[in-house]
PDB file of N, CA and C in Angstrom:
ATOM      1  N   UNK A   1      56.425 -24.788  30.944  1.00  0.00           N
ATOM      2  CA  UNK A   1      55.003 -24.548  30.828  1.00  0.00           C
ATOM      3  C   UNK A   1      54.479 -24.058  32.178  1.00  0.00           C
ATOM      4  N   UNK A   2      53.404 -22.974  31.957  1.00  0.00           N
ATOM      5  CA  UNK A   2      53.089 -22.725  33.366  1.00  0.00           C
ATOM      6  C   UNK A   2      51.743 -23.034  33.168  1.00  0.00           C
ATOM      7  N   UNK A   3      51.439 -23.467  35.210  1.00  0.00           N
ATOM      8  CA  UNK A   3      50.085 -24.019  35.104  1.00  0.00           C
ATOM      9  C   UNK A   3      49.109 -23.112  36.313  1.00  0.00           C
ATOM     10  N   UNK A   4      47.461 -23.634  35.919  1.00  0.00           N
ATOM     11  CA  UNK A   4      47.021 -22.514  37.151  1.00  0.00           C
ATOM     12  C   UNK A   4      47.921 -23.377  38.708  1.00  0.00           C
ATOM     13  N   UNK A   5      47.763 -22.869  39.813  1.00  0.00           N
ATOM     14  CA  UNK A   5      47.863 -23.420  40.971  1.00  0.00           C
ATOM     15  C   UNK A   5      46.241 -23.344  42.104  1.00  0.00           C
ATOM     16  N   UNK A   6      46.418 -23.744  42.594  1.00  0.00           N
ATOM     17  CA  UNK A   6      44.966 -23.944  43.723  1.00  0.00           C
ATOM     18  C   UNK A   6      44.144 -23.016  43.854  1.00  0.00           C
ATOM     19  N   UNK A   7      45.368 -22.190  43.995  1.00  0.00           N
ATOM     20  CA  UNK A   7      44.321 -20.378  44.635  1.00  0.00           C
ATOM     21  C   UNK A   7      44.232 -19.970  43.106  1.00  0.00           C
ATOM     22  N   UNK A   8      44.453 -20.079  42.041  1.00  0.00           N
ATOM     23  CA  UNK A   8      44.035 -19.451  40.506  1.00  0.00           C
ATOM     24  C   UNK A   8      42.738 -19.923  40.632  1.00  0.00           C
ATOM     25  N   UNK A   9      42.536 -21.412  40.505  1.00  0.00           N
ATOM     26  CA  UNK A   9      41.590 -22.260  40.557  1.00  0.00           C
ATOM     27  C   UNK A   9      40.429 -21.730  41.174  1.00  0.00           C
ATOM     28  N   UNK A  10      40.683 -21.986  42.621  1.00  0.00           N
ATOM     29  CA  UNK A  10      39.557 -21.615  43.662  1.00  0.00           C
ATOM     30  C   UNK A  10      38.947 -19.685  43.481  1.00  0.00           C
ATOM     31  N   UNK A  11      39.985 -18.959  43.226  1.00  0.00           N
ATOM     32  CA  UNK A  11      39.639 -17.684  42.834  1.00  0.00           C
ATOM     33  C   UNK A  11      38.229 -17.484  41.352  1.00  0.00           C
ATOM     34  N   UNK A  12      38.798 -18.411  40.288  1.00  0.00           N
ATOM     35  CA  UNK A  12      38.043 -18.579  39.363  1.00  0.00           C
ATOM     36  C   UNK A  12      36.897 -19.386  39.777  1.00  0.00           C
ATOM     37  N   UNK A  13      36.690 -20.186  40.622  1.00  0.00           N
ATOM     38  CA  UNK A  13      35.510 -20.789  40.928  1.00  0.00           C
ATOM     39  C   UNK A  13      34.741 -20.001  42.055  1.00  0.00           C
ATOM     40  N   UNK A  14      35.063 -18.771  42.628  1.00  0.00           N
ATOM     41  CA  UNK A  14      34.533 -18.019  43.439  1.00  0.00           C
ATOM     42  C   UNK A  14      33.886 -16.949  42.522  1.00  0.00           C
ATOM     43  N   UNK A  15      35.004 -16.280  41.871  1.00  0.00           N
ATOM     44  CA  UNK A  15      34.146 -15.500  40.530  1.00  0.00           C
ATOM     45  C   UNK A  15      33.277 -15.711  39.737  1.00  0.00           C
ATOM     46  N   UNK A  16      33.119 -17.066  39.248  1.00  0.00           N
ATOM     47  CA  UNK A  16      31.560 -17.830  38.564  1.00  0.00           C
ATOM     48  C   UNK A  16      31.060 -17.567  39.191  1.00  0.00           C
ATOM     49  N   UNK A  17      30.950 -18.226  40.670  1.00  0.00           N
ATOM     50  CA  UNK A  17      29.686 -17.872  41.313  1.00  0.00           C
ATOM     51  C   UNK A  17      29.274 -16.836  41.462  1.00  0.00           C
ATOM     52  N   UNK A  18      29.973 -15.963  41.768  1.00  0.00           N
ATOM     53  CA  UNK A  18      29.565 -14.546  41.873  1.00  0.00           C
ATOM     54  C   UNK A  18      28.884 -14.401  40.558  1.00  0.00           C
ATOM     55  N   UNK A  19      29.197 -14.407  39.433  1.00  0.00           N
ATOM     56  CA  UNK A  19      28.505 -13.986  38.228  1.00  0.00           C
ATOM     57  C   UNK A  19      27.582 -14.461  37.738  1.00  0.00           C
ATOM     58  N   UNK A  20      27.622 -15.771  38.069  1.00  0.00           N
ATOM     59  CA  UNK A  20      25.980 -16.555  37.505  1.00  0.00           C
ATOM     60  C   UNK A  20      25.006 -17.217  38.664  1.00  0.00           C
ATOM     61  N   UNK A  21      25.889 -16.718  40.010  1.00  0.00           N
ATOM     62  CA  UNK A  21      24.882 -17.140  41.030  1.00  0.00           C
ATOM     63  C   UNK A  21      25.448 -18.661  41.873  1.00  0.00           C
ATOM     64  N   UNK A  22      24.537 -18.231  42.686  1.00  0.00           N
ATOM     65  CA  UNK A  22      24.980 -19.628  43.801  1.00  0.00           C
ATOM     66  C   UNK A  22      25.554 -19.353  45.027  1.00  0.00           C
ATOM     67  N   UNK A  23      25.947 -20.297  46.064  1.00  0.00           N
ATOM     68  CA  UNK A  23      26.320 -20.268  47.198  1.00  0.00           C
ATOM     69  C   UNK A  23      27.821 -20.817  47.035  1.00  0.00           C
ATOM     70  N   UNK A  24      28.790 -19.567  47.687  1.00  0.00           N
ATOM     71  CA  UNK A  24      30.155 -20.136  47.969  1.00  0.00           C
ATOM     72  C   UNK A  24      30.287 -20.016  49.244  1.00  0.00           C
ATOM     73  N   UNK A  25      30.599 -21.648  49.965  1.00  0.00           N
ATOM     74  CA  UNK A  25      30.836 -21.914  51.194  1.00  0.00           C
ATOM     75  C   UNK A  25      32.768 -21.946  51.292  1.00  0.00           C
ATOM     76  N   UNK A  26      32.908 -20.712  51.972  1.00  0.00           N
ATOM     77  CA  UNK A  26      34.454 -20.456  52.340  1.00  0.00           C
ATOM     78  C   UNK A  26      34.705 -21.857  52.893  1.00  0.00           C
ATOM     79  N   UNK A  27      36.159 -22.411  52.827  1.00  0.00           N
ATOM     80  CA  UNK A  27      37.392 -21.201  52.270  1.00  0.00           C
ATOM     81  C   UNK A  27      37.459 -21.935  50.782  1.00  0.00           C
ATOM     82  N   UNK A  28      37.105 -22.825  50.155  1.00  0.00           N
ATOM     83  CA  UNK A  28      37.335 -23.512  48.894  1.00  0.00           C
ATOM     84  C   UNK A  28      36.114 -23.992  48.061  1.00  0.00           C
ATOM     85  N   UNK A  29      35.044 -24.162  48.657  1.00  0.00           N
ATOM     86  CA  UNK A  29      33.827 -24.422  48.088  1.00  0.00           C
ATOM     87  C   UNK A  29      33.807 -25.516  47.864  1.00  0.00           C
ATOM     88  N   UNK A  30      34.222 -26.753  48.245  1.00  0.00           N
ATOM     89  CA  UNK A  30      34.635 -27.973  47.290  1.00  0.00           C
ATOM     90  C   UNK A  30      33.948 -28.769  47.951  1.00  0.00           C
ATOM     91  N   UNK A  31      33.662 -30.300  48.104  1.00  0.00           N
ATOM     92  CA  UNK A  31      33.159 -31.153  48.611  1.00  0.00           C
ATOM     93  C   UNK A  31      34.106 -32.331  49.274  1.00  0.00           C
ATOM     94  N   UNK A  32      34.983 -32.179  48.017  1.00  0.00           N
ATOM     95  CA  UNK A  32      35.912 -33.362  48.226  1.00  0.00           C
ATOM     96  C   UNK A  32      37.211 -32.499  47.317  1.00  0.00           C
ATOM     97  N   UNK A  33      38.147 -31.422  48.588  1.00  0.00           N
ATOM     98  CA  UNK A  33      38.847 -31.095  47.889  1.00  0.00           C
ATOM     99  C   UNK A  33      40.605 -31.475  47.573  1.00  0.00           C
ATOM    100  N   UNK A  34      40.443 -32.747  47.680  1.00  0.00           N
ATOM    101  CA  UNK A  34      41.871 -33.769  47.435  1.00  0.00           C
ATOM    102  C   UNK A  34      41.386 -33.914  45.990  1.00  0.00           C
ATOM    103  N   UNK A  35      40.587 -34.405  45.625  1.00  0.00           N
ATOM    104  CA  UNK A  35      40.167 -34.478  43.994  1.00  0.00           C
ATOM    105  C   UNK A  35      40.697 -33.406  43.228  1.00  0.00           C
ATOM    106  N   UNK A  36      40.607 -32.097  43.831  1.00  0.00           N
ATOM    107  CA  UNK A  36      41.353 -31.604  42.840  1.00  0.00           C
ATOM    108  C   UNK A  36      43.180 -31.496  43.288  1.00  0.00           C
ATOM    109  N   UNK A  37      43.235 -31.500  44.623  1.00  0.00           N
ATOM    110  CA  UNK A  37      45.123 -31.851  44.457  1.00  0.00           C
ATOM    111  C   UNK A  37      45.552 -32.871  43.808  1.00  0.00           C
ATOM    112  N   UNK A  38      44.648 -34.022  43.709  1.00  0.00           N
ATOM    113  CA  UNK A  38      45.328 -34.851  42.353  1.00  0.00           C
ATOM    114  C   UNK A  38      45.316 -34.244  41.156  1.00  0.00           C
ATOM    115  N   UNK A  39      44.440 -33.618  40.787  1.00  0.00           N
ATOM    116  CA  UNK A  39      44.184 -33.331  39.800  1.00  0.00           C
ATOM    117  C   UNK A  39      45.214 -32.535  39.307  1.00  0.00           C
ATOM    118  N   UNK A  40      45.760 -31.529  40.096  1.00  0.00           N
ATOM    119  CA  UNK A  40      46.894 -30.918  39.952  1.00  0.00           C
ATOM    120  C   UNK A  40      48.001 -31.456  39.856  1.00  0.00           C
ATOM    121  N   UNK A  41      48.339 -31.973  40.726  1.00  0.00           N
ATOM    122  CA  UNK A  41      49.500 -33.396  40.681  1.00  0.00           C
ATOM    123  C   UNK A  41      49.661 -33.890  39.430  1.00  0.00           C
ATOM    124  N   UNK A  42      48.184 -34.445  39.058  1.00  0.00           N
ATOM    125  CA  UNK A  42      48.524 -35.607  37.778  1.00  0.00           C
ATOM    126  C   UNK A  42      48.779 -34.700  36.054  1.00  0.00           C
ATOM    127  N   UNK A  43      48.252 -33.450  36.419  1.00  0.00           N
ATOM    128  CA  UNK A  43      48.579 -32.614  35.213  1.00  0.00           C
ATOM    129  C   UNK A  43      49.738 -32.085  34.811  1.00  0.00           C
ATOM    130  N   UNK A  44      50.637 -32.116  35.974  1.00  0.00           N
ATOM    131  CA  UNK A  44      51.959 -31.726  36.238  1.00  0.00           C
ATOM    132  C   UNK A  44      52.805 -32.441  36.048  1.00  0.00           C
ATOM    133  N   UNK A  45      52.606 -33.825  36.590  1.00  0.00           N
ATOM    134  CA  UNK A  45      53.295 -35.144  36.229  1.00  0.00           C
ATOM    135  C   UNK A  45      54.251 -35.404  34.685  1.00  0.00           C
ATOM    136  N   UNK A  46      55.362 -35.689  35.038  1.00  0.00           N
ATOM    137  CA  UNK A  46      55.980 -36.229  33.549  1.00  0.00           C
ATOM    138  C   UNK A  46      55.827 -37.568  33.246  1.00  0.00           C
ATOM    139  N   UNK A  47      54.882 -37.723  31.972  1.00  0.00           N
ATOM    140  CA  UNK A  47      54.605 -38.816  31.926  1.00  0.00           C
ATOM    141  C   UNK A  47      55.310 -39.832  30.849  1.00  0.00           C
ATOM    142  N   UNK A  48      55.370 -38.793  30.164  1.00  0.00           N
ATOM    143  CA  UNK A  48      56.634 -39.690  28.564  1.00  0.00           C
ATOM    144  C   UNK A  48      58.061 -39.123  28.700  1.00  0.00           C
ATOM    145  N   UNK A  49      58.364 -38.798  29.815  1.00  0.00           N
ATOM    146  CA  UNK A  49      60.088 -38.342  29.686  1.00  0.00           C
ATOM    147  C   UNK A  49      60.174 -37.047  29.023  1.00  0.00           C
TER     148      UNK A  49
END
């Protein structure tokens, strides 16, 4: 299975903004951006074998 990775992510969350508006503060826009490396992590994870 393939999954997005960080820069898919952050690319697509730069392009919203661009299209419906708002402020993107380089280089990731994020607040708290370990929230989403788990997030990645835990989607990836094998969880039932």
């Amino acid at each position: 299975m393939e999954y997005l990775e960080k820069e898919d992510i952050l690319y697509i969350n730069f392009l919203t903004i661009q299209h419906v508006g708002g402020n993107f503060v380089p280089p990731s826009n994020f607040l708290h951006e370990e929230n989403l490396d788990y997030l990645l992590e835990a989607v990836q994870a094998d969880m039932f074998g």
